[in-house]
N, C-alpha and C. Protein backbone atom coordinates (compact mmCIF):
# COMPACT_ATOMS: atom_id res chain seq x y z
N UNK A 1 162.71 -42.64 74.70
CA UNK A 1 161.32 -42.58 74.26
C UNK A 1 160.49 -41.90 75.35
N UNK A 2 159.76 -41.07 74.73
CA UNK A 2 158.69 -40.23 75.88
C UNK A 2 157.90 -41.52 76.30
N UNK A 3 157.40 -41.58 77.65
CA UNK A 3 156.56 -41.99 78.45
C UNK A 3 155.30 -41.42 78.38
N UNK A 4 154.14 -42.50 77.71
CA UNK A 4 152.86 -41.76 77.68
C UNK A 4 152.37 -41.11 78.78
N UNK A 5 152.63 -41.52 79.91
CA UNK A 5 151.95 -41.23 81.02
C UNK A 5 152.72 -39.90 81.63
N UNK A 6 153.44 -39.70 80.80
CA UNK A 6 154.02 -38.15 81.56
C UNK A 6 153.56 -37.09 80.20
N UNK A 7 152.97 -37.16 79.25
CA UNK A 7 152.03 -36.04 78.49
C UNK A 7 150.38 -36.60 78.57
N UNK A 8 150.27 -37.38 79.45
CA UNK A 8 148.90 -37.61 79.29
C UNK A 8 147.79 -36.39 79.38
N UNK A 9 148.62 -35.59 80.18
CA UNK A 9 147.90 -34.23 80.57
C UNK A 9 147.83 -33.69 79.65
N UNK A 10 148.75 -33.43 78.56
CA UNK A 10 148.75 -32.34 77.71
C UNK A 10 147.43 -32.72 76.61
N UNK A 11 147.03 -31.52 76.48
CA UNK A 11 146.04 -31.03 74.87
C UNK A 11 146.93 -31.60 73.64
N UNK A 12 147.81 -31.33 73.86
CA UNK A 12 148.85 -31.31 72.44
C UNK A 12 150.60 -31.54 73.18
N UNK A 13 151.22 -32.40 72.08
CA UNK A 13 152.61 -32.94 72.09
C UNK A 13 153.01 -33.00 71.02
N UNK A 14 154.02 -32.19 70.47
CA UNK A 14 155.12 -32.54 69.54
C UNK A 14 156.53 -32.44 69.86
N UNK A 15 156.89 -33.36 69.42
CA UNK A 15 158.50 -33.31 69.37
C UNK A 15 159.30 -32.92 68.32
N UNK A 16 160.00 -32.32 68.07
CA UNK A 16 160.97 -31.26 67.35
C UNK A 16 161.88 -32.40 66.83
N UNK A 17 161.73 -32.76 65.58
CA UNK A 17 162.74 -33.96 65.42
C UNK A 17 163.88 -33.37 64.59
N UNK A 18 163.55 -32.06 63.52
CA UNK A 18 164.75 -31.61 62.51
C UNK A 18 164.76 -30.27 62.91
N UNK A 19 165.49 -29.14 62.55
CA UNK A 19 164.94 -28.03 62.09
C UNK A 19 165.91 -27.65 60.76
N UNK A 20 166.15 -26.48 60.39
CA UNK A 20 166.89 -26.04 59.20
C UNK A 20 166.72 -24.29 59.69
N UNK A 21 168.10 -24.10 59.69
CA UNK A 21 167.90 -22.36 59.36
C UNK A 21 168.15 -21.81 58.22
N UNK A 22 167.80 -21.03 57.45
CA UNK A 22 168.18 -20.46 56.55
C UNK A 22 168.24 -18.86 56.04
N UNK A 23 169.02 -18.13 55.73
CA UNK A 23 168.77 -16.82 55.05
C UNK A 23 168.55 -16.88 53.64
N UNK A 24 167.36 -15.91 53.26
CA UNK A 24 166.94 -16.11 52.51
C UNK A 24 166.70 -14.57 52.18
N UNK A 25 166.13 -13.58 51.06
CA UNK A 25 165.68 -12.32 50.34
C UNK A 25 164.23 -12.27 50.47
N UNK A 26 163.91 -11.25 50.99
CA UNK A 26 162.60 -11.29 51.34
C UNK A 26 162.50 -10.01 51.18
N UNK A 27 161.70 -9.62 50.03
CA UNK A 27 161.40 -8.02 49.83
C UNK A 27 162.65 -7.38 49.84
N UNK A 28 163.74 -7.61 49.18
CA UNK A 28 164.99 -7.47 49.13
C UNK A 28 165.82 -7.01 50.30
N UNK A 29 164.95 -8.05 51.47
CA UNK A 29 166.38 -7.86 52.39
C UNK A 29 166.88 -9.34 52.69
N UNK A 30 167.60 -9.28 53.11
CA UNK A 30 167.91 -10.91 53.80
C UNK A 30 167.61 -11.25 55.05
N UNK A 31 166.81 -11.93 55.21
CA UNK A 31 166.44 -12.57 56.21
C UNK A 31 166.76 -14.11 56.66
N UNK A 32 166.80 -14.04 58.12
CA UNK A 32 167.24 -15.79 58.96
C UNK A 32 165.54 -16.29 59.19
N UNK A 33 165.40 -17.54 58.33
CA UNK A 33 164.22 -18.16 59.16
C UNK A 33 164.43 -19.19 59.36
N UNK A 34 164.04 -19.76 60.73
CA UNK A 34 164.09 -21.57 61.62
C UNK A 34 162.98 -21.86 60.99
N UNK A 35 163.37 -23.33 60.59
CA UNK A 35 161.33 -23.94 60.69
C UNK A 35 161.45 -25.70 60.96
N UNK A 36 160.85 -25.78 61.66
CA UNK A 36 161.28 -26.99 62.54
C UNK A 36 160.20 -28.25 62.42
N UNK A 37 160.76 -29.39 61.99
CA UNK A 37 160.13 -30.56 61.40
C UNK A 37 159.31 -30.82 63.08
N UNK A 38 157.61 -30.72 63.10
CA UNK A 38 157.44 -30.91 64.67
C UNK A 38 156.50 -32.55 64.03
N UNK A 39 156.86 -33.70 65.00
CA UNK A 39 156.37 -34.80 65.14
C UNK A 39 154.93 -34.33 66.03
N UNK A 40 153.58 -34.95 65.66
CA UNK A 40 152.90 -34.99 66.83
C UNK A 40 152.53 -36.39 67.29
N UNK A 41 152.49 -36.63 68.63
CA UNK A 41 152.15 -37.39 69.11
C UNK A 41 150.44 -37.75 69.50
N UNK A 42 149.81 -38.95 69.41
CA UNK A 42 150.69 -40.05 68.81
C UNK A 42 150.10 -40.44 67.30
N UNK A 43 150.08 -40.14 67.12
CA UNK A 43 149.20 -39.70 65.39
C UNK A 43 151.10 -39.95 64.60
N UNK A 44 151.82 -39.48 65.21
CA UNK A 44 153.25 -39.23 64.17
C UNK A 44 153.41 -38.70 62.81
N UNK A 45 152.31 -37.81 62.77
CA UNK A 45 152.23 -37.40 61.54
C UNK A 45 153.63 -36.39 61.43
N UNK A 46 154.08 -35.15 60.42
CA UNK A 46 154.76 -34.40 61.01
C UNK A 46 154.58 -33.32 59.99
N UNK A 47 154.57 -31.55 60.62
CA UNK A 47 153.75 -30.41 60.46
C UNK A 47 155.37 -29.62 60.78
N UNK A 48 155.42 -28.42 60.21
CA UNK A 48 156.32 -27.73 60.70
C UNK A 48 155.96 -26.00 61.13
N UNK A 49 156.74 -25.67 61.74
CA UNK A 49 156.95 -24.32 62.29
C UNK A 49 157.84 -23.44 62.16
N UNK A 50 157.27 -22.13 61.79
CA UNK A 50 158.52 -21.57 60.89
C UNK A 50 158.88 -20.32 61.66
N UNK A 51 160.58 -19.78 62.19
CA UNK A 51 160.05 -18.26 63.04
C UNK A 51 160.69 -17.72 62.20
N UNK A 52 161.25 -15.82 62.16
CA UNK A 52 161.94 -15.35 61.34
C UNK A 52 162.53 -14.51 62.96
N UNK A 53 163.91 -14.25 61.80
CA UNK A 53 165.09 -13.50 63.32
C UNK A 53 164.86 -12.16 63.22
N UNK A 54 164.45 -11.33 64.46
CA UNK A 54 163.73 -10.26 64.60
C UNK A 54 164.97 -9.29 65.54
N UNK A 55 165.02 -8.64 66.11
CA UNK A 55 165.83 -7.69 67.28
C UNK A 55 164.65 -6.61 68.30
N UNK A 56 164.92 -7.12 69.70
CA UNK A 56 164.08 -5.92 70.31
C UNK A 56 165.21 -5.59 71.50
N UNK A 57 164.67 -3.65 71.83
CA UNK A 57 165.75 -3.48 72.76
C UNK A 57 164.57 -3.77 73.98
N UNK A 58 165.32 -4.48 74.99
CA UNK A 58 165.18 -5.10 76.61
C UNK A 58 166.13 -3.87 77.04
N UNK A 59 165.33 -2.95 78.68
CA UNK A 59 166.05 -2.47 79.42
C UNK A 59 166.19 -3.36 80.85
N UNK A 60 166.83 -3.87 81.65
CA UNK A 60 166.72 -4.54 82.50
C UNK A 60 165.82 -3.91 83.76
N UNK A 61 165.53 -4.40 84.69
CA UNK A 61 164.56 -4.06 85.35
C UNK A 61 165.13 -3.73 86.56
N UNK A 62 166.36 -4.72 87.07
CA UNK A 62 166.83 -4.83 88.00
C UNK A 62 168.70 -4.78 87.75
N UNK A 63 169.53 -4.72 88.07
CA UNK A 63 169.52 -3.93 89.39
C UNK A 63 169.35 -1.87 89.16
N UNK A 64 168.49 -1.22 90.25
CA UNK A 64 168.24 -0.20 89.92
C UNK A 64 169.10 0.31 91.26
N UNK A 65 169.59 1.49 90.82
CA UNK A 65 169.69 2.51 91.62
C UNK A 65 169.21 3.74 91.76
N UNK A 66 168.10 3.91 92.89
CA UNK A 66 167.27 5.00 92.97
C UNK A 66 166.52 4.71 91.98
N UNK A 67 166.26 5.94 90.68
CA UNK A 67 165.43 6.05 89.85
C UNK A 67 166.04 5.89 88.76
N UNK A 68 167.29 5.18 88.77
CA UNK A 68 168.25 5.14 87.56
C UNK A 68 168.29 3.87 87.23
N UNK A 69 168.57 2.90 86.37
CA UNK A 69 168.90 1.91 85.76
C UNK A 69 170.28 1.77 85.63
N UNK A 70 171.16 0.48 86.78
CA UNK A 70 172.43 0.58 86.45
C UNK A 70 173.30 -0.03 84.67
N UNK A 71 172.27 -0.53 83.98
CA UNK A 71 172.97 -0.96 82.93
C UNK A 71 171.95 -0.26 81.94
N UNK A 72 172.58 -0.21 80.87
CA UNK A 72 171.79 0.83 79.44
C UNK A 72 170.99 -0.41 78.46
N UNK A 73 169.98 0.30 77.99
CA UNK A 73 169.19 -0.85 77.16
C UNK A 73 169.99 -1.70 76.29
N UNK A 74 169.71 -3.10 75.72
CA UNK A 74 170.42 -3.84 74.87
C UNK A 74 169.79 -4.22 73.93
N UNK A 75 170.18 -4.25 72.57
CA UNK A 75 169.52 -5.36 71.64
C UNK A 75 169.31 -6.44 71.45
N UNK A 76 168.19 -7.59 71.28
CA UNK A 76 169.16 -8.62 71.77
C UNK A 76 167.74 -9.56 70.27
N UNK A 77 168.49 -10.72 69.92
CA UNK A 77 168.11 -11.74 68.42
C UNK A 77 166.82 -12.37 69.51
N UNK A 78 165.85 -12.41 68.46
CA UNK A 78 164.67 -13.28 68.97
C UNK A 78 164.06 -13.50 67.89
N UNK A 79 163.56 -15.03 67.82
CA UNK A 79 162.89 -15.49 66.81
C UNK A 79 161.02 -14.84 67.07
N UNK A 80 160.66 -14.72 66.05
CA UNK A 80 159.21 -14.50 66.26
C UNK A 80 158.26 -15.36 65.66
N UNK A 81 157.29 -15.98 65.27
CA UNK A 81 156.43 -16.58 64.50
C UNK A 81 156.52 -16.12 63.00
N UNK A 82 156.49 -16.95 62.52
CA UNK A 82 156.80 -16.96 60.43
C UNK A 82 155.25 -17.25 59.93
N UNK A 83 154.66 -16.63 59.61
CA UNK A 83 153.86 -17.84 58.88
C UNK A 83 153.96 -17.83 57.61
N UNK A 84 154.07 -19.31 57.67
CA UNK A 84 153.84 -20.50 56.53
C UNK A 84 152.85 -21.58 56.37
N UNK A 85 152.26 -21.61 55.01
CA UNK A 85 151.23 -22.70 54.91
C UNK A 85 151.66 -23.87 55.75
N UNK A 86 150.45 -24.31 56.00
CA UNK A 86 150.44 -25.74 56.74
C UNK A 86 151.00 -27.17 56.03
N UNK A 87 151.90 -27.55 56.45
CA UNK A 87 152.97 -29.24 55.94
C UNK A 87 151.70 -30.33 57.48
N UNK A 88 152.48 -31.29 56.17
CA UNK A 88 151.62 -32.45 57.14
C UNK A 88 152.23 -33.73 56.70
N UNK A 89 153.10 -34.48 56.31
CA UNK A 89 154.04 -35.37 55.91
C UNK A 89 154.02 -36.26 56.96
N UNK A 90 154.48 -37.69 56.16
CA UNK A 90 155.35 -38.72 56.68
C UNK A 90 156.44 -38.46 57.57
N UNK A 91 157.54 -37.79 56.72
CA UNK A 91 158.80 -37.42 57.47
C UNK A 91 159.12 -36.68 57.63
N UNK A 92 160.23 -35.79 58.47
CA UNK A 92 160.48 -35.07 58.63
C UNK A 92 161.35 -34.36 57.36
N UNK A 93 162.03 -34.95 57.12
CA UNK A 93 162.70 -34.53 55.82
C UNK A 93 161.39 -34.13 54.62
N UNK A 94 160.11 -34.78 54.64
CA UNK A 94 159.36 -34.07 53.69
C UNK A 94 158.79 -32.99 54.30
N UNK A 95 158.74 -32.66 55.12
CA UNK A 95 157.97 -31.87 56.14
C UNK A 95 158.37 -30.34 55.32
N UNK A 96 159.71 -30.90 55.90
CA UNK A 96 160.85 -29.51 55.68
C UNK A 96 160.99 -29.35 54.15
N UNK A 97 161.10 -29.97 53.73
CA UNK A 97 160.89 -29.98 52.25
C UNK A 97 159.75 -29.04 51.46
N UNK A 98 158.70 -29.63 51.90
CA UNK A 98 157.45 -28.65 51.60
C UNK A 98 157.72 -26.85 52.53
N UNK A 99 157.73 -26.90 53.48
CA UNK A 99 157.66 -25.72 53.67
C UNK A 99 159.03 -24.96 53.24
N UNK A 100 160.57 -25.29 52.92
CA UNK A 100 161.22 -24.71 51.61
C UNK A 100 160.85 -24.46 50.82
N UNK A 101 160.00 -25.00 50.07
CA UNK A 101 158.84 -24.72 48.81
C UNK A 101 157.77 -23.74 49.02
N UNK A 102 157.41 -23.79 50.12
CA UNK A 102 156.28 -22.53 49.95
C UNK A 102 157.14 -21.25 50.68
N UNK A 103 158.88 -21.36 51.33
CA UNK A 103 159.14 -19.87 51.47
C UNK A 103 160.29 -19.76 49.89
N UNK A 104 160.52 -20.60 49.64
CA UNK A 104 160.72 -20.12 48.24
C UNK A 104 159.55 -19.59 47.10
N UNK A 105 158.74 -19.93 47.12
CA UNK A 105 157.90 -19.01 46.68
C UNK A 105 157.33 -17.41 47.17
N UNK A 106 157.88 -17.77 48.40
CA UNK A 106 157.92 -16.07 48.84
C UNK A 106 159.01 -14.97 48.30
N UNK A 107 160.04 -15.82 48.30
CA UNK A 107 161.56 -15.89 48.00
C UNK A 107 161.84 -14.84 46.52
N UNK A 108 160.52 -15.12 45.57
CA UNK A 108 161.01 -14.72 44.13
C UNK A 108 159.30 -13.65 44.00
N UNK A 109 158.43 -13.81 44.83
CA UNK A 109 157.08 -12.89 44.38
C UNK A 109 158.15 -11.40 44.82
C-alpha cells in the first residue's frame, strides 16, 4: 500500500491498476492501442488512458567520431497519447470497459 506521506507532495496520484492492449482498424489500417485502468488517489475513483503505437527514427548522439556518428539512425516503437473520451467508474474492469466502447465506435465510423 502507498504511504500517504510519500505523495503528499504531489498535485495528482494515480495508480495503474489494469491495462489492455489491443489492435484494432482504424481508417483501414491496424493499429496497437494501450489504455490503462488509472486509480486516483484518494478519491479511488478510476479514469483511463489511452496511447496508440507510433515509430520514430532516434540518431544517437553519442558515441561520435569527429563529425561522424558511429552508429546509423534506428527505428524504434513508442506509444504516444490516444485520445479518448473521458471514463470515470467504480472499477477498473468498468473503466476499461467504457473506453472499449468509445474506441469501438471509432473502430466502424
Amino acid at each position: 500500500m502507498i504511504n500517504d506521506s510519500n505523495i503528499d507532495f504531489c498535485g495528482e496520484f494515480y495508480i495503474v491498476e489494469k491495462s489492455v492492449e489491443v489492435v484494432v482498424e482504424i481508417s483501414g489500417e491496424p493499429q496497437t492501442i494501450r489504455i490503462e485502468a488509472l486509480r486516483s488517489l484518494p478519491q479511488g475513483k478510476y479514469s483511463t488512458r489511452a496511447y496508440i503505437q507510433d515509430y520514430a527514427t532516434v540518431q544517437q548522439t553519442y558515441p561520435k567520431t569527429g563529425d561522424k556518428f558511429d552508429s546509423k539512425p534506428k527505428e524504434i516503437r513508442i506509444f504516444v497519447d490516444y485520445d479518448l473520451p473521458w471514463t470515470d467508474r467504480e472499477t477498473a474492469d468498468e473503466a476499461l470497459n467504457q473506453a472499449l466502447c468509445f474506441l469501438k465506435e471509432r473502430c466502424h465510423s
